[in-house]
Structure formats: C-alpha cells, structure tokens
N, C-alpha and C. Protein backbone atom coordinates (compact mmCIF):
# COMPACT_ATOMS: atom_id res chain seq x y z
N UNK A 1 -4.39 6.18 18.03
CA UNK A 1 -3.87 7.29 17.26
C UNK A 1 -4.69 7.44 15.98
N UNK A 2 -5.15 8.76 15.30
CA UNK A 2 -5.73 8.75 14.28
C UNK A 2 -4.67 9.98 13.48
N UNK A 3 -4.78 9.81 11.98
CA UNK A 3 -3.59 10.93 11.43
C UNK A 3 -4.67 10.94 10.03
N UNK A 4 -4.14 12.37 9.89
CA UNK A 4 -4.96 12.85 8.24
C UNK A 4 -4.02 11.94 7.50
N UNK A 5 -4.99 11.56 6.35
CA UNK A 5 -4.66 10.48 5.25
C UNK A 5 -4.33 11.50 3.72
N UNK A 6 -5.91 11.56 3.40
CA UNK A 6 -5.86 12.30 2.01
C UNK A 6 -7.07 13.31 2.13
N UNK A 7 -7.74 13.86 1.30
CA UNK A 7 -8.26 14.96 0.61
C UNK A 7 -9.01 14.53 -0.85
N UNK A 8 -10.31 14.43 -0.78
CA UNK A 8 -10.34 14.41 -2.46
C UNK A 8 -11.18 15.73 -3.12
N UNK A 9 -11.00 15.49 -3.97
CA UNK A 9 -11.37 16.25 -5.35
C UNK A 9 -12.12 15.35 -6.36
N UNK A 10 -13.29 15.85 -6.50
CA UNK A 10 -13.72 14.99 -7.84
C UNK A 10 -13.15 15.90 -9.33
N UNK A 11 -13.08 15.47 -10.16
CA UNK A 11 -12.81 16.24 -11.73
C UNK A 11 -13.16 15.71 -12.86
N UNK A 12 -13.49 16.89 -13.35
CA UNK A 12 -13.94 16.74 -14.60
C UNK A 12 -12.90 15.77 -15.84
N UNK A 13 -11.57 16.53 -16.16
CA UNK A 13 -10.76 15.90 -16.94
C UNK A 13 -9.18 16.15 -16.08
N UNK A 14 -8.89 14.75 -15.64
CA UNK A 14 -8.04 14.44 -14.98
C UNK A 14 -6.83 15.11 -15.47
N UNK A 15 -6.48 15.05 -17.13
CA UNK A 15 -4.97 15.00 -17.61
C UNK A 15 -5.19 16.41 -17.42
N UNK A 16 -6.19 17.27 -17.82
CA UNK A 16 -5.93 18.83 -17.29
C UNK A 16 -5.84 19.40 -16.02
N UNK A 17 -6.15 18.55 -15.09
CA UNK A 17 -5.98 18.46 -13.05
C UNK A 17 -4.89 18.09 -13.04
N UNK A 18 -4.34 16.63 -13.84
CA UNK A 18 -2.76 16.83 -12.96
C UNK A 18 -2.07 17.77 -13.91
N UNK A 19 -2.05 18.18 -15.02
CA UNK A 19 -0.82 19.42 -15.31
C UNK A 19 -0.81 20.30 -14.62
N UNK A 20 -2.27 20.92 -13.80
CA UNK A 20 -2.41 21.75 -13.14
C UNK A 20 -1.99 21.85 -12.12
N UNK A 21 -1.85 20.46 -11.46
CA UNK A 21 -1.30 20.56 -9.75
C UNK A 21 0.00 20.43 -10.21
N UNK A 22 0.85 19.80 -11.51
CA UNK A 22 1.51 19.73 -11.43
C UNK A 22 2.52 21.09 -11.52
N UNK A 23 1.87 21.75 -12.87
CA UNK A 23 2.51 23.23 -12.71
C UNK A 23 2.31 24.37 -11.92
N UNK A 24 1.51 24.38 -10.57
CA UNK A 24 1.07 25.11 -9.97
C UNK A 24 1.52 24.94 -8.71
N UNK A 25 1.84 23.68 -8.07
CA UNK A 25 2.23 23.19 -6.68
C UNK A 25 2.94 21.93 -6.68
N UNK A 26 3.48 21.60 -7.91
CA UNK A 26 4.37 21.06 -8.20
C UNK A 26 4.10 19.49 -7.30
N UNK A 27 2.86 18.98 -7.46
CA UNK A 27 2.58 18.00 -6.68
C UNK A 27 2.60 16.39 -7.80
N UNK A 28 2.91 15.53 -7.35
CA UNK A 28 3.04 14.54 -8.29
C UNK A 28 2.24 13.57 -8.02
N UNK A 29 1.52 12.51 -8.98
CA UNK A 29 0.96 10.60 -8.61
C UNK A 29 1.83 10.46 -7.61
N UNK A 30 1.48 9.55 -6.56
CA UNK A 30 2.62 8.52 -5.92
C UNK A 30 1.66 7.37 -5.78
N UNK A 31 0.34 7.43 -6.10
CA UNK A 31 -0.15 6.31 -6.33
C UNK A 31 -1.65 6.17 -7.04
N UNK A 32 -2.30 5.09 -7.73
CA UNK A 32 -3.28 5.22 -8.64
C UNK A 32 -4.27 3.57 -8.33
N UNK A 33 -5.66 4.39 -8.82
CA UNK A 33 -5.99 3.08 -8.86
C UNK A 33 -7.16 2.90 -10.10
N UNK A 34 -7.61 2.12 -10.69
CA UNK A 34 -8.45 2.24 -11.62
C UNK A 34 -9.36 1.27 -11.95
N UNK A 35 -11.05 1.03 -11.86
CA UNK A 35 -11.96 0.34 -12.32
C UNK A 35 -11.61 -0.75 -13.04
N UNK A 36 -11.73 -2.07 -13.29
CA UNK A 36 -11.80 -2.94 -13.80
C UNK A 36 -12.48 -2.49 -15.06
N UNK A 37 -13.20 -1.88 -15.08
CA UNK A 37 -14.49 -1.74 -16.32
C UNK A 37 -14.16 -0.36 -16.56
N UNK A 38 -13.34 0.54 -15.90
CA UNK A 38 -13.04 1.87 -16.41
C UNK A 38 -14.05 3.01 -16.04
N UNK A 39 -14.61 2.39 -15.24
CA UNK A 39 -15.62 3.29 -14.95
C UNK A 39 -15.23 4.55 -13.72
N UNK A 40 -13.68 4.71 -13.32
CA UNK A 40 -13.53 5.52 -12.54
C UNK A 40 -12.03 5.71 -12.67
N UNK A 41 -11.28 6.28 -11.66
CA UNK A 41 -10.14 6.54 -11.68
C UNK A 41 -9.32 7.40 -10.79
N UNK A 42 -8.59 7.12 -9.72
CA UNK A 42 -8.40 7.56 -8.57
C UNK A 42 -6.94 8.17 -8.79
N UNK A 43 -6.33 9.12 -8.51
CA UNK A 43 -5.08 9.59 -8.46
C UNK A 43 -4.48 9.93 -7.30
N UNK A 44 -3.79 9.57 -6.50
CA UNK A 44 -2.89 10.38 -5.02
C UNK A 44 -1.88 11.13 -5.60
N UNK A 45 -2.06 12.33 -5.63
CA UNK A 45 -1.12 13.61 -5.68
C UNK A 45 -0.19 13.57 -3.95
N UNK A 46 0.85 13.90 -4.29
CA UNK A 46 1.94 14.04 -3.00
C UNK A 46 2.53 14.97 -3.43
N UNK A 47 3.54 15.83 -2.28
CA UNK A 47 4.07 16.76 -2.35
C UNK A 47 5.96 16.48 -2.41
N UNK A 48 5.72 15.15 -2.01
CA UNK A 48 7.49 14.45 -1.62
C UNK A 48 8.04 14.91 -0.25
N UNK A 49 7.09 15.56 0.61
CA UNK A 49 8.10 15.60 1.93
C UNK A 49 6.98 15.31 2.94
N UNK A 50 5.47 15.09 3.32
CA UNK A 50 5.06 14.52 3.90
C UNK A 50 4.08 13.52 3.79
N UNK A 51 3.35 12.77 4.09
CA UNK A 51 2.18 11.70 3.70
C UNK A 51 1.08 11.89 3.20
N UNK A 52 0.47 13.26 3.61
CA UNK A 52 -1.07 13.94 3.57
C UNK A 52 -0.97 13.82 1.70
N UNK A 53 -1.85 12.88 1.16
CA UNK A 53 -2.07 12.85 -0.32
C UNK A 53 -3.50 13.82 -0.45
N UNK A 54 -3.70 14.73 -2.10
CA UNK A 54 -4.69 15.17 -2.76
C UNK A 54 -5.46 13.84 -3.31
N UNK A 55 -6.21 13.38 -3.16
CA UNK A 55 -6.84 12.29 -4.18
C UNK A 55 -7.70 12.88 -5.10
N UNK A 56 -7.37 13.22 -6.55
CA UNK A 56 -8.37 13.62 -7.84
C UNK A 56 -9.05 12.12 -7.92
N UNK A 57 -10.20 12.14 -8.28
CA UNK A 57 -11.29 10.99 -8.66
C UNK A 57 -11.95 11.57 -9.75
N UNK A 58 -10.86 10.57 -10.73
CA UNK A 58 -12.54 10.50 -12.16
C UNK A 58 -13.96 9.80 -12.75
N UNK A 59 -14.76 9.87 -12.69
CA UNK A 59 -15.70 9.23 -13.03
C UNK A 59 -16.29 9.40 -14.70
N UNK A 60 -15.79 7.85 -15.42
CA UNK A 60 -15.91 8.72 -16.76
C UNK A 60 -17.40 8.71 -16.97
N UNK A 61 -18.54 8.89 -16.08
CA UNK A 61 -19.55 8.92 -17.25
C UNK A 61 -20.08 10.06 -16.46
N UNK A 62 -19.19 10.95 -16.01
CA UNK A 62 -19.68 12.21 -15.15
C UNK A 62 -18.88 13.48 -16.31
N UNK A 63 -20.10 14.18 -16.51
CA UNK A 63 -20.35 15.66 -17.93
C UNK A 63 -20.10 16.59 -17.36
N UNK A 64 -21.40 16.90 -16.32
CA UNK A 64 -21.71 17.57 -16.14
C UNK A 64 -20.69 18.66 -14.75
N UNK A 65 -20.00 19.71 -14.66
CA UNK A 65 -19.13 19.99 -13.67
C UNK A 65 -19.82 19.76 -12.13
N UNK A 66 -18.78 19.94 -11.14
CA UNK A 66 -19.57 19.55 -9.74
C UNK A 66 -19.96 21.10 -9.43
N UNK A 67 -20.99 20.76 -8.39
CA UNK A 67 -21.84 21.60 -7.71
C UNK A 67 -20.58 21.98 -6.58
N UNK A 68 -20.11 23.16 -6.48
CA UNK A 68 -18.83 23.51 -5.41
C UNK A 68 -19.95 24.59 -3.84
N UNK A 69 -21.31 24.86 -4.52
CA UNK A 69 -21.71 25.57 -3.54
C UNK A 69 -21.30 27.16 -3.87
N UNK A 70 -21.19 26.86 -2.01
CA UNK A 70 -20.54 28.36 -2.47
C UNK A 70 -19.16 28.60 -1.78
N UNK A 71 -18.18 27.56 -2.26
CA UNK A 71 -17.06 27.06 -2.22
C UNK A 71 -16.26 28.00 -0.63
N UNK A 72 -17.29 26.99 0.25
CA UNK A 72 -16.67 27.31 1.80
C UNK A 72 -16.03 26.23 2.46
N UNK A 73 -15.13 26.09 1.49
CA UNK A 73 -14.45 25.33 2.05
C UNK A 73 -12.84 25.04 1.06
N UNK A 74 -11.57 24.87 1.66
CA UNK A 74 -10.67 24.68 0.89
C UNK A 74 -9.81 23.96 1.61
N UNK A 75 -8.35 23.79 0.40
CA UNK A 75 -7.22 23.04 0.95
C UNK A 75 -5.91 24.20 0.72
N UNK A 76 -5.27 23.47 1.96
CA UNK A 76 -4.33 24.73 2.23
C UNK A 76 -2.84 23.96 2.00
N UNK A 77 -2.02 25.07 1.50
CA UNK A 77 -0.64 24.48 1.91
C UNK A 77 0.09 25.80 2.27
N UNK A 78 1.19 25.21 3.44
CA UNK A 78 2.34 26.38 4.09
C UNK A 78 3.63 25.92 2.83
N UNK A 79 3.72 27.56 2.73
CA UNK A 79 5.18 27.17 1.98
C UNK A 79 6.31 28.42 2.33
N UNK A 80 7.56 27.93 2.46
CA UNK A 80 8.74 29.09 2.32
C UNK A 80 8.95 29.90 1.40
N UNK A 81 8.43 29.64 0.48
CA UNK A 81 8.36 30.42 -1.09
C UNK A 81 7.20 31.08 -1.31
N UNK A 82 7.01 31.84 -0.59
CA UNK A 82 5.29 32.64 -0.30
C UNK A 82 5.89 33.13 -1.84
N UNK A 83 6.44 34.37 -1.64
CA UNK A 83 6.50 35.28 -2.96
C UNK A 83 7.01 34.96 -4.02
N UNK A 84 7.62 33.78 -4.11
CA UNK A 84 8.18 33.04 -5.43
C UNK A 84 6.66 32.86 -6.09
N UNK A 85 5.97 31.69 -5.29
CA UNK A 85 4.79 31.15 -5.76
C UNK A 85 4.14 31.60 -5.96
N UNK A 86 3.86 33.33 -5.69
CA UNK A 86 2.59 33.70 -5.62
C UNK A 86 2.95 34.74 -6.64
N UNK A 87 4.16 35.25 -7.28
CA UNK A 87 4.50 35.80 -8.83
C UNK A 87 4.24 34.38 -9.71
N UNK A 88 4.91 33.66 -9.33
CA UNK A 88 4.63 32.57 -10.00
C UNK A 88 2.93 32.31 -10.24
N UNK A 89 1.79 32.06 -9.39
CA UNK A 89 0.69 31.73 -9.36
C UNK A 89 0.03 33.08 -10.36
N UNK A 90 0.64 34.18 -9.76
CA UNK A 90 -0.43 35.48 -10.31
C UNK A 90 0.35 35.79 -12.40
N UNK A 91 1.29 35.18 -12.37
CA UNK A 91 1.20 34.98 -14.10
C UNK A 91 1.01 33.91 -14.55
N UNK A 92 0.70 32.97 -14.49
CA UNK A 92 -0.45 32.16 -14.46
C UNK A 92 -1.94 32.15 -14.46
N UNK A 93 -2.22 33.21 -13.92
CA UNK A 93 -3.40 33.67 -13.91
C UNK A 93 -4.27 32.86 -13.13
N UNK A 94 -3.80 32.22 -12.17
CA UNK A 94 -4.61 30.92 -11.23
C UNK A 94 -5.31 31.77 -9.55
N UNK A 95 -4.82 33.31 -9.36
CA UNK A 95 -4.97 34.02 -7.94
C UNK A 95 -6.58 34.32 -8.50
N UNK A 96 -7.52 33.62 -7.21
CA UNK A 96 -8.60 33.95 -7.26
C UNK A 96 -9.37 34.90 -6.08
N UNK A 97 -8.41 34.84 -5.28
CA UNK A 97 -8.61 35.75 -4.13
C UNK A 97 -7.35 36.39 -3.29
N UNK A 98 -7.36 37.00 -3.13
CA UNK A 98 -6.24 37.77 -1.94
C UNK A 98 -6.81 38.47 -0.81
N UNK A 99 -6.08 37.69 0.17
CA UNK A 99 -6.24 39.04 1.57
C UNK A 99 -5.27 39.11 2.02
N UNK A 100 -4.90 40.29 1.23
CA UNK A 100 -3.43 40.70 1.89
C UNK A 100 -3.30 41.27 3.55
N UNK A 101 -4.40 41.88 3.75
CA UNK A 101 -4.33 41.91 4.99
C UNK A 101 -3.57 40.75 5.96
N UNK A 102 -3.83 39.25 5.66
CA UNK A 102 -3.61 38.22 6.41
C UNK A 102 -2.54 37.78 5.95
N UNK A 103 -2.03 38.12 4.90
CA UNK A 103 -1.23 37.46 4.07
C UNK A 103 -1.32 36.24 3.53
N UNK A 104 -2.40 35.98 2.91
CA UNK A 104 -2.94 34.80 2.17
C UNK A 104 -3.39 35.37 0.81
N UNK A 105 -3.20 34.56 0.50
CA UNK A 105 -4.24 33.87 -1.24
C UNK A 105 -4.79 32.61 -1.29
N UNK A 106 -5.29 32.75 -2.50
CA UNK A 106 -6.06 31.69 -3.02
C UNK A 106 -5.96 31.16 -4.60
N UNK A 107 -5.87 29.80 -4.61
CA UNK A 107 -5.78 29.68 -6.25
C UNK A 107 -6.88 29.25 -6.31
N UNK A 108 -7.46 28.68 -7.50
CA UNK A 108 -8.87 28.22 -8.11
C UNK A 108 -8.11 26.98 -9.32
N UNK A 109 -8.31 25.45 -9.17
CA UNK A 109 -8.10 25.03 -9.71
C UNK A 109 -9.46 24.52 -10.92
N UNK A 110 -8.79 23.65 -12.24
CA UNK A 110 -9.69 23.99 -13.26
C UNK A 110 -11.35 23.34 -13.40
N UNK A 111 -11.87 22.81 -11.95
CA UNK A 111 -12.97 22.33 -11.14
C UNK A 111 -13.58 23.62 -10.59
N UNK A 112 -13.01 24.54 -10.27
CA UNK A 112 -12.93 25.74 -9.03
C UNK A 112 -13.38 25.45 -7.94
N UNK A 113 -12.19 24.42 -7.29
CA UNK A 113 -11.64 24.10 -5.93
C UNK A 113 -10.87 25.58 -5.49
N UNK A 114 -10.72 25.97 -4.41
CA UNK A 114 -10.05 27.02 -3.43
C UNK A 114 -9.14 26.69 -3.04
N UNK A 115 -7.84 26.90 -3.57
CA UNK A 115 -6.23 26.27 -2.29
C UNK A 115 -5.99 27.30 -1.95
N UNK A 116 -5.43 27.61 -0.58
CA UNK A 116 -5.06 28.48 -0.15
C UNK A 116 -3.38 28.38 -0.06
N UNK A 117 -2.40 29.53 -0.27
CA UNK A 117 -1.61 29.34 -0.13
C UNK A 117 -1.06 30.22 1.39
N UNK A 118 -0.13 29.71 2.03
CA UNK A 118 0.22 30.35 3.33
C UNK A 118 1.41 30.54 3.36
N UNK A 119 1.73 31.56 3.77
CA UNK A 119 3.38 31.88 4.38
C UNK A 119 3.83 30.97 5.75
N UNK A 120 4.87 30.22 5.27
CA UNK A 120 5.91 29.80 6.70
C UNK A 120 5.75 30.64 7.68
N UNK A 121 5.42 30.66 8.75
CA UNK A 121 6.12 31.60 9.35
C UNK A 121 7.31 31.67 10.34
C-alpha cells in the first residue's frame, strides 16, 4: 500500500506563511522539527480532519525568494464552504485567478504558491 503523506513549500518568512495558512484555510502546526544549529525549520500544517500535511520549510540563510517558474503546478483543497471562503478569500485580497467557468479559484500565498480552491460536489 502506498498513501500521500505531505506537500512542501519552501518560504521565505515562516511567521508570515503560517498567519497566512492560518487565516486563509484555517490550517494549523500538528508537528515541527528544527536544526540543531538552526539552520532550518520544518512545519506540518494540518487541516484536523485528514492526514495529508502542508510542510512549510525554512532555511535561515535563504534571501533570496524561490524561483516558482511559471507556477504549473499547485495544491488543491475541496471544501463545502465554496462561497463562504471565496467572499472570505476575495476581501482578503488573496484570489489570484478565477475560472468561473469550472467553478474554481485560486489563492496565491505570500511565496506565490497557487492553491486551488474546489467546490464539494
């Protein structure tokens, strides 16, 4: 048997990544780990209802922002609260894309990572 674990993210400044996941998708630590010498710093973001963790990774002697490309690629979450979250997301000012056609969006977190948000259906 093989099962998705985690997801990472590298970032620039961690304490501004987790307020962000925290006020945006309401995701929390459930677990951490950190360099002996401080030279890094690992975070597992969870959602509280299944296993699949975000892992943010800091590296403190990293300045310079990451290279995202040309950001083809993202992380998604389904939620029941499509239109709560997504008044919620768009005064915030975090909606970096919409296709309403499909009924999706997109946030841009403060790295400019791509989450997609999805309707239950």
């Amino acid at each position: 048997m093989i099962q998705f674990n985690h997801f990472n993210f590298n970032v620039l400044n961690l304490e501004k990544s987790l307020k962000f996941y925290k006020d945006t998708l309401n995701l929390e630590p459930v677990r951490e780990k950190e360099a002996a010498d401080g030279s890094f710093k690992l975070v597992y973001l969870g959602d509280g209802t299944s296993d699949f963790t975000l892992e943010l990774t800091w590296l403190r002697d990293r300045t310079e922002p990451y290279n995202l490309g040309e950001c083809e690629f993202h992380l998604a979450f389904v939620t029941d609260e499509y239109e709560k979250l997504y008044e919620q997301h768009k005064q915030q000012g975090v909606i970096c894309y919409e296709n309403k056609a499909m009924g999706i969006y997109f946030i841009s977190d403060p790295d400019g990572y791509w989450i997609e948000i999805v309707p239950a259906k």
